[in-house]
PDB file of N, CA and C in Angstrom:
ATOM      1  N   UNK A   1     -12.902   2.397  11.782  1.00  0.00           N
ATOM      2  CA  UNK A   1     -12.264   3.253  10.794  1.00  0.00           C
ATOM      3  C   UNK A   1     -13.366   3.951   9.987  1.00  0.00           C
ATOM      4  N   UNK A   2     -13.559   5.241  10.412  1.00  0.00           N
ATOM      5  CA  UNK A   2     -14.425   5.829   9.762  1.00  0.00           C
ATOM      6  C   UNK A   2     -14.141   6.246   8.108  1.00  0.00           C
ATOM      7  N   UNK A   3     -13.440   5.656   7.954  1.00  0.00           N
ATOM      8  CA  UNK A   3     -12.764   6.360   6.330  1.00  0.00           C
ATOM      9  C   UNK A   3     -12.965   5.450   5.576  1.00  0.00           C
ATOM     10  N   UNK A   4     -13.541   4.124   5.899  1.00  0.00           N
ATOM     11  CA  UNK A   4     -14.469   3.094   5.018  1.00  0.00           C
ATOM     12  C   UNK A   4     -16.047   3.877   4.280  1.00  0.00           C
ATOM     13  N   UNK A   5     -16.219   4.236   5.439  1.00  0.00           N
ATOM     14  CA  UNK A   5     -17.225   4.710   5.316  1.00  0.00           C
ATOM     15  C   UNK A   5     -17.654   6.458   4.089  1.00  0.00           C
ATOM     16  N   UNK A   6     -16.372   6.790   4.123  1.00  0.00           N
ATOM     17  CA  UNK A   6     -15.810   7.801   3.339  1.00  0.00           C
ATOM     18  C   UNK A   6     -15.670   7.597   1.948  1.00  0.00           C
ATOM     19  N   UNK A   7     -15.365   6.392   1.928  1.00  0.00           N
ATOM     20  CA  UNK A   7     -14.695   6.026   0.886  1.00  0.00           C
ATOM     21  C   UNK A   7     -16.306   5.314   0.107  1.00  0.00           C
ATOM     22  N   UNK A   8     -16.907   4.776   1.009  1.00  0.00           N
ATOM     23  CA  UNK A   8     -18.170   3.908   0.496  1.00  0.00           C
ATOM     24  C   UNK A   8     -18.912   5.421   0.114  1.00  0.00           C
ATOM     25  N   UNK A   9     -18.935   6.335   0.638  1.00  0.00           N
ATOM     26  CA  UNK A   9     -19.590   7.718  -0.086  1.00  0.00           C
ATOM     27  C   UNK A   9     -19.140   8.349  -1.017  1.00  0.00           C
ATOM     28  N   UNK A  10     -17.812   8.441  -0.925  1.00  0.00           N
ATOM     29  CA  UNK A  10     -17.715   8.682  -2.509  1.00  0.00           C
ATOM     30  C   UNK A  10     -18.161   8.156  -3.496  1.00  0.00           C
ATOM     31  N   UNK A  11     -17.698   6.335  -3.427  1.00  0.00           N
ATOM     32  CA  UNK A  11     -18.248   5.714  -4.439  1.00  0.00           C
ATOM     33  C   UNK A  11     -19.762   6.245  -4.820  1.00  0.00           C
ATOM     34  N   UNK A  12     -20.295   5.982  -3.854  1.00  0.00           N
ATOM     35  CA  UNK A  12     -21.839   6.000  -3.907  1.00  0.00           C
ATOM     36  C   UNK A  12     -22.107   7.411  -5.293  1.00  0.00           C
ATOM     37  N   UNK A  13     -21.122   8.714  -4.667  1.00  0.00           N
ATOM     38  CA  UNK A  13     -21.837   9.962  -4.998  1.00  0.00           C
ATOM     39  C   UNK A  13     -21.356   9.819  -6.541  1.00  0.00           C
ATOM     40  N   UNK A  14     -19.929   9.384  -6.693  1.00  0.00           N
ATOM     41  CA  UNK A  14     -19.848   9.267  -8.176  1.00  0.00           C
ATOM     42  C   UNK A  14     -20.657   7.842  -8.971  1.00  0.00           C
ATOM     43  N   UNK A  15     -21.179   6.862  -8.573  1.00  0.00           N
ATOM     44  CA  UNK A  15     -21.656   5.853  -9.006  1.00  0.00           C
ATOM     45  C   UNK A  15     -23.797   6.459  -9.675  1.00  0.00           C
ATOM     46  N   UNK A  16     -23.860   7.405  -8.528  1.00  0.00           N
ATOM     47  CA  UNK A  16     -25.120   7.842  -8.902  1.00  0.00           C
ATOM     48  C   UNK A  16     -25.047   8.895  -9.912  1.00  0.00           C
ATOM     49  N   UNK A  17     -23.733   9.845 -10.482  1.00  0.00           N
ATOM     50  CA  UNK A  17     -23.769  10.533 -11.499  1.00  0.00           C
ATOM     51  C   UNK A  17     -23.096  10.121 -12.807  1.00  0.00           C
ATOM     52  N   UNK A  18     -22.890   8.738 -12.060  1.00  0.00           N
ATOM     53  CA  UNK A  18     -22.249   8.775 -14.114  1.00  0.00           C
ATOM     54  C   UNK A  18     -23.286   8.303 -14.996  1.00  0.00           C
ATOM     55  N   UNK A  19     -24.723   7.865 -14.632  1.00  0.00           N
ATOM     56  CA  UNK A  19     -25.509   7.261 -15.449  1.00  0.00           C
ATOM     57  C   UNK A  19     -24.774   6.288 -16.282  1.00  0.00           C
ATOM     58  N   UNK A  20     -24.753   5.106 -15.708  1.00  0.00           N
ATOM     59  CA  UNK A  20     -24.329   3.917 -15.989  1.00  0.00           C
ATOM     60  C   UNK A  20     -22.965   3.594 -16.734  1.00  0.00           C
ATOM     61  N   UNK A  21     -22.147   5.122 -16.832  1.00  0.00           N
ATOM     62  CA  UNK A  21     -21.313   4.500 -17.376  1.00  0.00           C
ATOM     63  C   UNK A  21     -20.121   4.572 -16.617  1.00  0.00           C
ATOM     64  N   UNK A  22     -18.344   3.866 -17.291  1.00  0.00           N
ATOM     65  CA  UNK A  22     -17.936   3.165 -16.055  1.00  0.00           C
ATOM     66  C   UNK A  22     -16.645   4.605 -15.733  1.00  0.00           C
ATOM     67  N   UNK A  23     -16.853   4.937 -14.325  1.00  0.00           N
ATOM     68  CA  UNK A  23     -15.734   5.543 -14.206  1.00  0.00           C
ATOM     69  C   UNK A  23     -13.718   5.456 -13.438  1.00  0.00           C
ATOM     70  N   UNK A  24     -13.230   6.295 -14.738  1.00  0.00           N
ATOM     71  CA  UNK A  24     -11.682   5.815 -14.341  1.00  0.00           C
ATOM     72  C   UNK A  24     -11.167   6.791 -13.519  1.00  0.00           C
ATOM     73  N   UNK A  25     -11.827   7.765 -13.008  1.00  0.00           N
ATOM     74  CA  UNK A  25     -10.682   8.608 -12.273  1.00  0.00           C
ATOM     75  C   UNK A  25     -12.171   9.225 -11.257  1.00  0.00           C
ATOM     76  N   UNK A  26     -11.465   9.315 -10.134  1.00  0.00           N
ATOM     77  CA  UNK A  26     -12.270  10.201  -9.108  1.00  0.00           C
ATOM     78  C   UNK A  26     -11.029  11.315  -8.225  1.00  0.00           C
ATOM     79  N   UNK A  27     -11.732  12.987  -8.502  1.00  0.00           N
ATOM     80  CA  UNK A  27     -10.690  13.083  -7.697  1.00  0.00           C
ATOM     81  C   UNK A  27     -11.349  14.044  -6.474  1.00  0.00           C
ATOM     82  N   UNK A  28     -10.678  13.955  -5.455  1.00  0.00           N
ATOM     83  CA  UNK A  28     -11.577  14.460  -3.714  1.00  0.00           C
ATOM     84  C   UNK A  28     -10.495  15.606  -3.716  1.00  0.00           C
ATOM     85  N   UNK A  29     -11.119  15.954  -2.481  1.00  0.00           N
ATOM     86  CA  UNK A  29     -10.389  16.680  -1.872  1.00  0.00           C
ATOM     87  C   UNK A  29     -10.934  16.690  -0.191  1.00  0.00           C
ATOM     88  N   UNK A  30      -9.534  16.502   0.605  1.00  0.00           N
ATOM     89  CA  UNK A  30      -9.875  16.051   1.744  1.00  0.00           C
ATOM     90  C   UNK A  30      -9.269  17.677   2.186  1.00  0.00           C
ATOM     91  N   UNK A  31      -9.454  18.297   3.624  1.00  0.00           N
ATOM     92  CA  UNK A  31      -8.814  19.412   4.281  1.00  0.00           C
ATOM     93  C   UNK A  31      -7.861  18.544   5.142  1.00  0.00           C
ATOM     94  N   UNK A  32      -6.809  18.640   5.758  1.00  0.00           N
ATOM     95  CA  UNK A  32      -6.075  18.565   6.605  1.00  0.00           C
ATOM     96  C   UNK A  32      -6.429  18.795   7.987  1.00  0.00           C
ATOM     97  N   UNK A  33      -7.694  19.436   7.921  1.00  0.00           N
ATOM     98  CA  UNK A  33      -8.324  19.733   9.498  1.00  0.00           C
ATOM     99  C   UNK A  33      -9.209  19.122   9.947  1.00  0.00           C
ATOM    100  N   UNK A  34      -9.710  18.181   8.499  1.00  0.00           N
ATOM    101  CA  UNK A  34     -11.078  16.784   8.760  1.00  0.00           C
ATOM    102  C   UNK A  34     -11.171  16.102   9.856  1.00  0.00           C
ATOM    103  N   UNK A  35      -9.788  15.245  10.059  1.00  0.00           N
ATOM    104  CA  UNK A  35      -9.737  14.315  10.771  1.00  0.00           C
ATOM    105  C   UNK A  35      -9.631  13.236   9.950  1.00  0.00           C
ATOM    106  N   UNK A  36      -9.404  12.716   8.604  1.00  0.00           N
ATOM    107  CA  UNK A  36      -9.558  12.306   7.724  1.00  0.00           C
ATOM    108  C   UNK A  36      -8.406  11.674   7.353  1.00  0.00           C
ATOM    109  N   UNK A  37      -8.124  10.765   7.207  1.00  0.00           N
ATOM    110  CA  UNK A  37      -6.299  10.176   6.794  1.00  0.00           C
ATOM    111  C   UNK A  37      -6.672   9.874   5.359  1.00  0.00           C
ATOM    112  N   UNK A  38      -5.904  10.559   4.615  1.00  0.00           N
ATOM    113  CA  UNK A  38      -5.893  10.222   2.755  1.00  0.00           C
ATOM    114  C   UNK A  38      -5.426   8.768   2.770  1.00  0.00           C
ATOM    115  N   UNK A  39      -4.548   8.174   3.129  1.00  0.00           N
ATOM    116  CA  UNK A  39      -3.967   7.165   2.747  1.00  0.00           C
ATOM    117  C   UNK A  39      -5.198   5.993   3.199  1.00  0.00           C
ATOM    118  N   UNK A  40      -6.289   5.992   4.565  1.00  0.00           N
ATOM    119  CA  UNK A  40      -6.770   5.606   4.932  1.00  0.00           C
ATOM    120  C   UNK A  40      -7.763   5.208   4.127  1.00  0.00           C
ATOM    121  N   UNK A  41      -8.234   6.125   3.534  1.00  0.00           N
ATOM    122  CA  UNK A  41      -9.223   6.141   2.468  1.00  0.00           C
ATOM    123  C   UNK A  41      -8.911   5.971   1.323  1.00  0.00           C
ATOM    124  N   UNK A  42      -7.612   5.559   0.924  1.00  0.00           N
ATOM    125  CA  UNK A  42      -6.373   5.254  -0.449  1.00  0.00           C
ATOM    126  C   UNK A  42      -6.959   3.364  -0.148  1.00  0.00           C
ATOM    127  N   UNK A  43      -6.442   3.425   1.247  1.00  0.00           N
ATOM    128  CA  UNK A  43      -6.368   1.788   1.383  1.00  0.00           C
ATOM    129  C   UNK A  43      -8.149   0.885   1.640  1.00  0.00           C
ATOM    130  N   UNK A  44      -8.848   1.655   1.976  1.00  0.00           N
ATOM    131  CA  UNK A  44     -10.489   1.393   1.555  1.00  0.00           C
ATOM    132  C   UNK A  44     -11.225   1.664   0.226  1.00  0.00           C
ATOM    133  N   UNK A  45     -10.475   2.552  -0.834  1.00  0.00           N
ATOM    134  CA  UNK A  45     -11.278   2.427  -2.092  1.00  0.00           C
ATOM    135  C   UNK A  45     -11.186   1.110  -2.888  1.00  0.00           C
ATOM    136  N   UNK A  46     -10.172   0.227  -2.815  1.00  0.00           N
ATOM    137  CA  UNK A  46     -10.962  -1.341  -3.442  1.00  0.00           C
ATOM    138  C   UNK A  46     -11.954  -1.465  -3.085  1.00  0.00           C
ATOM    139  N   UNK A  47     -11.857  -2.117  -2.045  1.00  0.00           N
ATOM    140  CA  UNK A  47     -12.955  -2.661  -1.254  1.00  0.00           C
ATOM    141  C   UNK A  47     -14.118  -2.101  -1.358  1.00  0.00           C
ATOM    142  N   UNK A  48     -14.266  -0.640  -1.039  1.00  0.00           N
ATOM    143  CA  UNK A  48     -15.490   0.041  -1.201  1.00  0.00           C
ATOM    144  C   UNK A  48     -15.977   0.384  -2.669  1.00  0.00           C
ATOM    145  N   UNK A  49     -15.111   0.366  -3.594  1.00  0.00           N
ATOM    146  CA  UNK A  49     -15.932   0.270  -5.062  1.00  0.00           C
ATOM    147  C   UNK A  49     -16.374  -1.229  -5.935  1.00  0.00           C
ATOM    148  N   UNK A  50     -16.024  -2.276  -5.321  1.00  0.00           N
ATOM    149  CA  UNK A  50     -15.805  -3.485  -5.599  1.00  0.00           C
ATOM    150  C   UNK A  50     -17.431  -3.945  -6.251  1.00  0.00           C
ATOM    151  N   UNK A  51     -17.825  -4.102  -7.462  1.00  0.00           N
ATOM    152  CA  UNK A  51     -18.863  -4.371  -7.849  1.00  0.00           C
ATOM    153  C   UNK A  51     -19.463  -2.888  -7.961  1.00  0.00           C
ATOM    154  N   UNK A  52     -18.748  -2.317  -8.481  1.00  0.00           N
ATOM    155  CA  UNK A  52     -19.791  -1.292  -8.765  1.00  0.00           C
ATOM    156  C   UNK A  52     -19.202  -0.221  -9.715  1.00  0.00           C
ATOM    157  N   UNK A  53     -19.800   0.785 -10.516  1.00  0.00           N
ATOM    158  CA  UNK A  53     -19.104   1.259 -11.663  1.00  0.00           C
ATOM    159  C   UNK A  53     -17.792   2.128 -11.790  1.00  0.00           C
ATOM    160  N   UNK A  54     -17.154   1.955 -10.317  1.00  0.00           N
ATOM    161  CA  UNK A  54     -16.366   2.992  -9.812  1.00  0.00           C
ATOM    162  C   UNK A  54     -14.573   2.181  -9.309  1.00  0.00           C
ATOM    163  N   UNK A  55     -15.409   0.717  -9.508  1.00  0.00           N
ATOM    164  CA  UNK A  55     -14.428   0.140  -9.781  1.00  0.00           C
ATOM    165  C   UNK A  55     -13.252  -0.283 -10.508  1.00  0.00           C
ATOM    166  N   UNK A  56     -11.989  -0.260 -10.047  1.00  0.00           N
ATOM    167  CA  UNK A  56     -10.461   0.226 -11.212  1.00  0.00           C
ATOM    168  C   UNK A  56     -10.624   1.448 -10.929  1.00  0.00           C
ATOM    169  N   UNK A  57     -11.358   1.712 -10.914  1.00  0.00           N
ATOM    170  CA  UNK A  57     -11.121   3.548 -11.225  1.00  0.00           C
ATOM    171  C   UNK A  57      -9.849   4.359 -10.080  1.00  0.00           C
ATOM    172  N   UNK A  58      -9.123   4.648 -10.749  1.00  0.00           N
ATOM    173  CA  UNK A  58      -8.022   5.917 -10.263  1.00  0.00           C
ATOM    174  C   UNK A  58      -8.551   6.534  -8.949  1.00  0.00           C
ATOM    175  N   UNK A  59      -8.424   6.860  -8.132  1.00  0.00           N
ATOM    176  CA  UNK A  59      -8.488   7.894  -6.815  1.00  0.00           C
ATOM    177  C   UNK A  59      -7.506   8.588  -6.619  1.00  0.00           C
ATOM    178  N   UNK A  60      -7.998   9.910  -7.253  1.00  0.00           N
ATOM    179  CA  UNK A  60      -6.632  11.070  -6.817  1.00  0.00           C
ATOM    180  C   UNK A  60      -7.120  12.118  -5.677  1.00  0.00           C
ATOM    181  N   UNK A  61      -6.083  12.129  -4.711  1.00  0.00           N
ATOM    182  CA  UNK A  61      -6.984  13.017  -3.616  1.00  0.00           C
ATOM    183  C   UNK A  61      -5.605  13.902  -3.220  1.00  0.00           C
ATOM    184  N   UNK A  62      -6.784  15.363  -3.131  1.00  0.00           N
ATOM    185  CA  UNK A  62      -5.838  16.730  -3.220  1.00  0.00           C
ATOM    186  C   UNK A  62      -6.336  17.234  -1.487  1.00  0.00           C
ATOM    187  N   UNK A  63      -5.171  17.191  -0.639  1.00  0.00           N
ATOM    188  CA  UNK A  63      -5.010  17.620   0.338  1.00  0.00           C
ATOM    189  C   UNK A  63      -5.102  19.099   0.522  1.00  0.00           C
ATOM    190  N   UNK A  64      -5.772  20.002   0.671  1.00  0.00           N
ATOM    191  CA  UNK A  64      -5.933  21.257   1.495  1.00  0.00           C
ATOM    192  C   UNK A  64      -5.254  22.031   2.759  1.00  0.00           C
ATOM    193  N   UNK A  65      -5.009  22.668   2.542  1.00  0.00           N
ATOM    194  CA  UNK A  65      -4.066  23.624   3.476  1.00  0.00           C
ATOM    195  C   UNK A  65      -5.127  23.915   4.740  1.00  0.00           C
ATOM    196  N   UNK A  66      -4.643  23.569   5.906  1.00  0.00           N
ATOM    197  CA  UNK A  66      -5.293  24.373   7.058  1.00  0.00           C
ATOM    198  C   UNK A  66      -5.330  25.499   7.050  1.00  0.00           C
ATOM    199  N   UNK A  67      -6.117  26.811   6.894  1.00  0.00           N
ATOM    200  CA  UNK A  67      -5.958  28.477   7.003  1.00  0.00           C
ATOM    201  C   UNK A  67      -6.727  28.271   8.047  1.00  0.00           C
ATOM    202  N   UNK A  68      -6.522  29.648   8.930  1.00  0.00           N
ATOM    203  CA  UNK A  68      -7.528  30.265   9.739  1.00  0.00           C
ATOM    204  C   UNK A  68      -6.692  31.637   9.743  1.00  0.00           C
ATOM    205  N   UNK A  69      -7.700  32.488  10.120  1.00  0.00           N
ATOM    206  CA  UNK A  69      -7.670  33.861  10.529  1.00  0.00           C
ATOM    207  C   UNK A  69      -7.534  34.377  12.275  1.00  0.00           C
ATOM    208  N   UNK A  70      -6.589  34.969  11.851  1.00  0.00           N
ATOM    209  CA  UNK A  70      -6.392  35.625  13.632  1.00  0.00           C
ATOM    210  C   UNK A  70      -7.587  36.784  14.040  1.00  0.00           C
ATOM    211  N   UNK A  71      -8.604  36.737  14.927  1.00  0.00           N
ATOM    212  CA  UNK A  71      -9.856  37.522  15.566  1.00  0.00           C
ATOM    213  C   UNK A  71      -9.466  38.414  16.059  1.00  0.00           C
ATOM    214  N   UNK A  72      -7.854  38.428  16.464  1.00  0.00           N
ATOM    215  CA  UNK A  72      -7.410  39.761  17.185  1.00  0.00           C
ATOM    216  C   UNK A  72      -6.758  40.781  16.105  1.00  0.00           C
ATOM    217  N   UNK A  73      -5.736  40.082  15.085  1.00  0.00           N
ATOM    218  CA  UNK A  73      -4.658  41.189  14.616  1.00  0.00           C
ATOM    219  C   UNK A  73      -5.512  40.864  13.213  1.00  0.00           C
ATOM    220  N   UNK A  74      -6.213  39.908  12.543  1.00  0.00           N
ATOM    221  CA  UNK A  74      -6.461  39.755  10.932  1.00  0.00           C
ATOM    222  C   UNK A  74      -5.596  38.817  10.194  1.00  0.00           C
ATOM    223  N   UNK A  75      -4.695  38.742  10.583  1.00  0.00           N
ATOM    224  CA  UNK A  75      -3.660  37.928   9.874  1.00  0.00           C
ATOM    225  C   UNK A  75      -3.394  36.739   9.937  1.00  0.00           C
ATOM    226  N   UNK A  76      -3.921  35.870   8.091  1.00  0.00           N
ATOM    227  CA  UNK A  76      -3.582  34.405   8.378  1.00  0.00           C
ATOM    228  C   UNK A  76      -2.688  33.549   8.722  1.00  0.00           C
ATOM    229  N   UNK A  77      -3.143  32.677   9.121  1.00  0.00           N
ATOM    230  CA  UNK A  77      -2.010  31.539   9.849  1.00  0.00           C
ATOM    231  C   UNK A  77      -2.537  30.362   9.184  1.00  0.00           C
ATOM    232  N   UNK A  78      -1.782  29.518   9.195  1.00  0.00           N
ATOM    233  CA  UNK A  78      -1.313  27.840   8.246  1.00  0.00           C
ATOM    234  C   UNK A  78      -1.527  27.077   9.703  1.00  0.00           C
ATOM    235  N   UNK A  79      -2.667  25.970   9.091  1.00  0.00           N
ATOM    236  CA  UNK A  79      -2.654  25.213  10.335  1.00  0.00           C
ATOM    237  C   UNK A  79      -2.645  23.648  10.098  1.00  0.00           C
ATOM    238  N   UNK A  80      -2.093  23.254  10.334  1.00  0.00           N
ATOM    239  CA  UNK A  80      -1.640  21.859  10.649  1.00  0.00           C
ATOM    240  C   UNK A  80      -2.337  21.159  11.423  1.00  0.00           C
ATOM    241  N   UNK A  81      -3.501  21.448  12.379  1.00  0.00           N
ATOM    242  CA  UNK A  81      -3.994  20.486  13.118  1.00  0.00           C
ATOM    243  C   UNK A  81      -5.337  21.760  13.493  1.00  0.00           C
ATOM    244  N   UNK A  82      -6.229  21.167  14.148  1.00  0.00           N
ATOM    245  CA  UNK A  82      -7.450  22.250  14.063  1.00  0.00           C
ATOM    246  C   UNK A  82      -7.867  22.830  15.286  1.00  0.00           C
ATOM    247  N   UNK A  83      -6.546  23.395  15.561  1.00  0.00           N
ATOM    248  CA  UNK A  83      -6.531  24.681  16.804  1.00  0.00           C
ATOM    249  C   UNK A  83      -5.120  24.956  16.148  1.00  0.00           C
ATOM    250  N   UNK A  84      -4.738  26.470  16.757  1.00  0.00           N
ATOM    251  CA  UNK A  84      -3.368  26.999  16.503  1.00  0.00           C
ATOM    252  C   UNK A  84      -3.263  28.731  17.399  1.00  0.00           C
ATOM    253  N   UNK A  85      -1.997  28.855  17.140  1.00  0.00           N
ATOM    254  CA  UNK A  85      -1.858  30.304  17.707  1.00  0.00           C
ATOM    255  C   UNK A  85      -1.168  31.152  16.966  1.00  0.00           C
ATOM    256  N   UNK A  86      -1.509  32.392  16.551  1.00  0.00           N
ATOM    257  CA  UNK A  86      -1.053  33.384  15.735  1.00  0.00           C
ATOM    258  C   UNK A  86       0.101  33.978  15.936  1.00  0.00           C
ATOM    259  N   UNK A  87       1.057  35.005  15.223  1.00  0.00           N
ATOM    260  CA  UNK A  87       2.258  35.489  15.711  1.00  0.00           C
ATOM    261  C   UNK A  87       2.167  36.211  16.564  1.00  0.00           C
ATOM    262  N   UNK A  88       0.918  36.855  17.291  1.00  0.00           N
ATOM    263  CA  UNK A  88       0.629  37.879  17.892  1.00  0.00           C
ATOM    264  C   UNK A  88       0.543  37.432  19.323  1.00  0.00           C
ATOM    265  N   UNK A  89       0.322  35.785  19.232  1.00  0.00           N
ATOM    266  CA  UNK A  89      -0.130  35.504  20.754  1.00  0.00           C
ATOM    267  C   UNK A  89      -1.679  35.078  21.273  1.00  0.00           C
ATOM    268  N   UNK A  90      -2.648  35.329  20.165  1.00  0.00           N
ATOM    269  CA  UNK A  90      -3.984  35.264  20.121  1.00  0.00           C
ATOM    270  C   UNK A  90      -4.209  33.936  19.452  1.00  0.00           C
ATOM    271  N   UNK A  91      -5.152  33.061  20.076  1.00  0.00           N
ATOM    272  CA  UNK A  91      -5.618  31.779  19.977  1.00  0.00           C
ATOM    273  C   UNK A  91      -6.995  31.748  19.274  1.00  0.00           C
ATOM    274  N   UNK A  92      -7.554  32.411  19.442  1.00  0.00           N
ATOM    275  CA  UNK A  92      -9.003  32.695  18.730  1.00  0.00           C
ATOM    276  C   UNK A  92      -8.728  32.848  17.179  1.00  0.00           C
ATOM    277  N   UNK A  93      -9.169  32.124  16.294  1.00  0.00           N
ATOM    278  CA  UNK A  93      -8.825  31.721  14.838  1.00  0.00           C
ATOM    279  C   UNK A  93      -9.915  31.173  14.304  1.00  0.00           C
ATOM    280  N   UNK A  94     -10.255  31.735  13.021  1.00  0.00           N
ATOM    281  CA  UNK A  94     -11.675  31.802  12.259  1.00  0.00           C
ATOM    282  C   UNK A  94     -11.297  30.686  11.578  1.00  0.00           C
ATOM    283  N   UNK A  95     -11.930  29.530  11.624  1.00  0.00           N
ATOM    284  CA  UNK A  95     -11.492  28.327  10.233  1.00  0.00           C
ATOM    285  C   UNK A  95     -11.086  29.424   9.153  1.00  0.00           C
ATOM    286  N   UNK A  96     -10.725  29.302   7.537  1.00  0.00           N
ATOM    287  CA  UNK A  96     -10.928  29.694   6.607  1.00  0.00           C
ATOM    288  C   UNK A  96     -10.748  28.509   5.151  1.00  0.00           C
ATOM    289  N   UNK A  97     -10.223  27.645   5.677  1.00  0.00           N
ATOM    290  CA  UNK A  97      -9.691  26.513   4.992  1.00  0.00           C
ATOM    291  C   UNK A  97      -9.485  24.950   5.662  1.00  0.00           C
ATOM    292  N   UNK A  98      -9.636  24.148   5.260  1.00  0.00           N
ATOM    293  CA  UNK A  98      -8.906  23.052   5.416  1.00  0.00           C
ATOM    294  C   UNK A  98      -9.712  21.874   6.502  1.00  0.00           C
ATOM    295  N   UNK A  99     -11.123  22.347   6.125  1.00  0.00           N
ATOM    296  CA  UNK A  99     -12.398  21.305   6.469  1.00  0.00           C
ATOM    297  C   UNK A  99     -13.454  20.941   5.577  1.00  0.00           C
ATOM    298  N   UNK A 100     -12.381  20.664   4.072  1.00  0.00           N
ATOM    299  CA  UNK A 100     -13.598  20.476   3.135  1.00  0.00           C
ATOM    300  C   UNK A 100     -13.064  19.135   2.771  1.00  0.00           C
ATOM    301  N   UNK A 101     -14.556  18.521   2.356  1.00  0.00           N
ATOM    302  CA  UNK A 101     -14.010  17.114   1.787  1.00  0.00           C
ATOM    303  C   UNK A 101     -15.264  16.643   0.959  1.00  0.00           C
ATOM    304  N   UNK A 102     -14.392  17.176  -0.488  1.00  0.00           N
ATOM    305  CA  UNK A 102     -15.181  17.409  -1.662  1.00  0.00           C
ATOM    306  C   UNK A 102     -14.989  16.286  -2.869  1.00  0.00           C
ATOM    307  N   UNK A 103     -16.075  15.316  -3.499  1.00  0.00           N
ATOM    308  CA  UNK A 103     -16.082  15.671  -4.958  1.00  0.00           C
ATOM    309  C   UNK A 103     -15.634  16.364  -5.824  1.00  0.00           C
ATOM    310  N   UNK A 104     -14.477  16.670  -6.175  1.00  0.00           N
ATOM    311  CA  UNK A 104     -14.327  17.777  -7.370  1.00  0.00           C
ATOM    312  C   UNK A 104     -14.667  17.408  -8.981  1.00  0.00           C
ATOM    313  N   UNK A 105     -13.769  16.164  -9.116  1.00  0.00           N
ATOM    314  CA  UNK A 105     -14.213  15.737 -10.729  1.00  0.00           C
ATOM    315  C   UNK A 105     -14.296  14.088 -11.027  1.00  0.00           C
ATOM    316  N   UNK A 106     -15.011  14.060 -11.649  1.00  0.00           N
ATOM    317  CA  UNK A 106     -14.610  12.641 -12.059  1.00  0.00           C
ATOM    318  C   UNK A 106     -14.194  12.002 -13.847  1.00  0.00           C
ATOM    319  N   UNK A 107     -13.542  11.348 -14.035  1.00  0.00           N
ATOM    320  CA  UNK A 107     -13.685  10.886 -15.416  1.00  0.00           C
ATOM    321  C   UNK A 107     -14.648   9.543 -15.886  1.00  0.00           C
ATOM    322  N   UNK A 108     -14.985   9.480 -16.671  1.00  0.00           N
ATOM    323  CA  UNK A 108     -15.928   8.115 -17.301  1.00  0.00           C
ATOM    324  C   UNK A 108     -15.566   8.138 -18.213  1.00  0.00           C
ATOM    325  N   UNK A 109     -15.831   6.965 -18.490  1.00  0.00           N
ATOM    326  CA  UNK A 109     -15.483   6.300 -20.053  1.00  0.00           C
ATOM    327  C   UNK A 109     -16.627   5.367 -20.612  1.00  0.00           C
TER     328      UNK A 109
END
């Protein structure tokens, strides 16, 4: 389960910026096109903050919309999984969204 491992990086990235102090809220953002299961990484943040300042702390994680762009006609399409086909019939699709998996904020106290 690679989303232990996800989860042990977050901790890590917010544990190295709060300068020692303790934080209650972390919030991510995963894309929908990662490969990434939110809940997966819901059910590894105990474990992976356990002894460390990131522990208790809240995990709120904001799911991202798949976009890509159609190469033939221009026009975006919503993607659900990371290939798709446009209204036009054209398969060739520019990511534009929904392969980020970000840090956005955290709280400390």
């Amino acid at each position: 389960m690679h989303e232990m491992g996800i989860a042990m990086q977050i901790v890590e990235i917010a544990s190295d910026r709060c300068a020692g102090a303790r934080v209650s809220r972390v919030v991510v953002e995963i894309g929908k096109l990662t490969a990434v299961l939110p809940d997966a990484v819901r059910f590894c943040w105990g474990p992976a903050s356990e002894g460390t300042a990131v522990e208790g702390a809240t995990l709120e994680i904001r799911e991202t919309e798949g976009l890509g762009r159609c190469r033939a006609c221009g026009k975006d399409v919503v993607l659900e999984r990371p290939f798709g086909r446009c209204a036009c019939g054209c398969d060739d699709l520019e990511w534009l969204s929904g392969d980020e998996l970000k840090v956005r904020e955290m709280e400390v106290v």
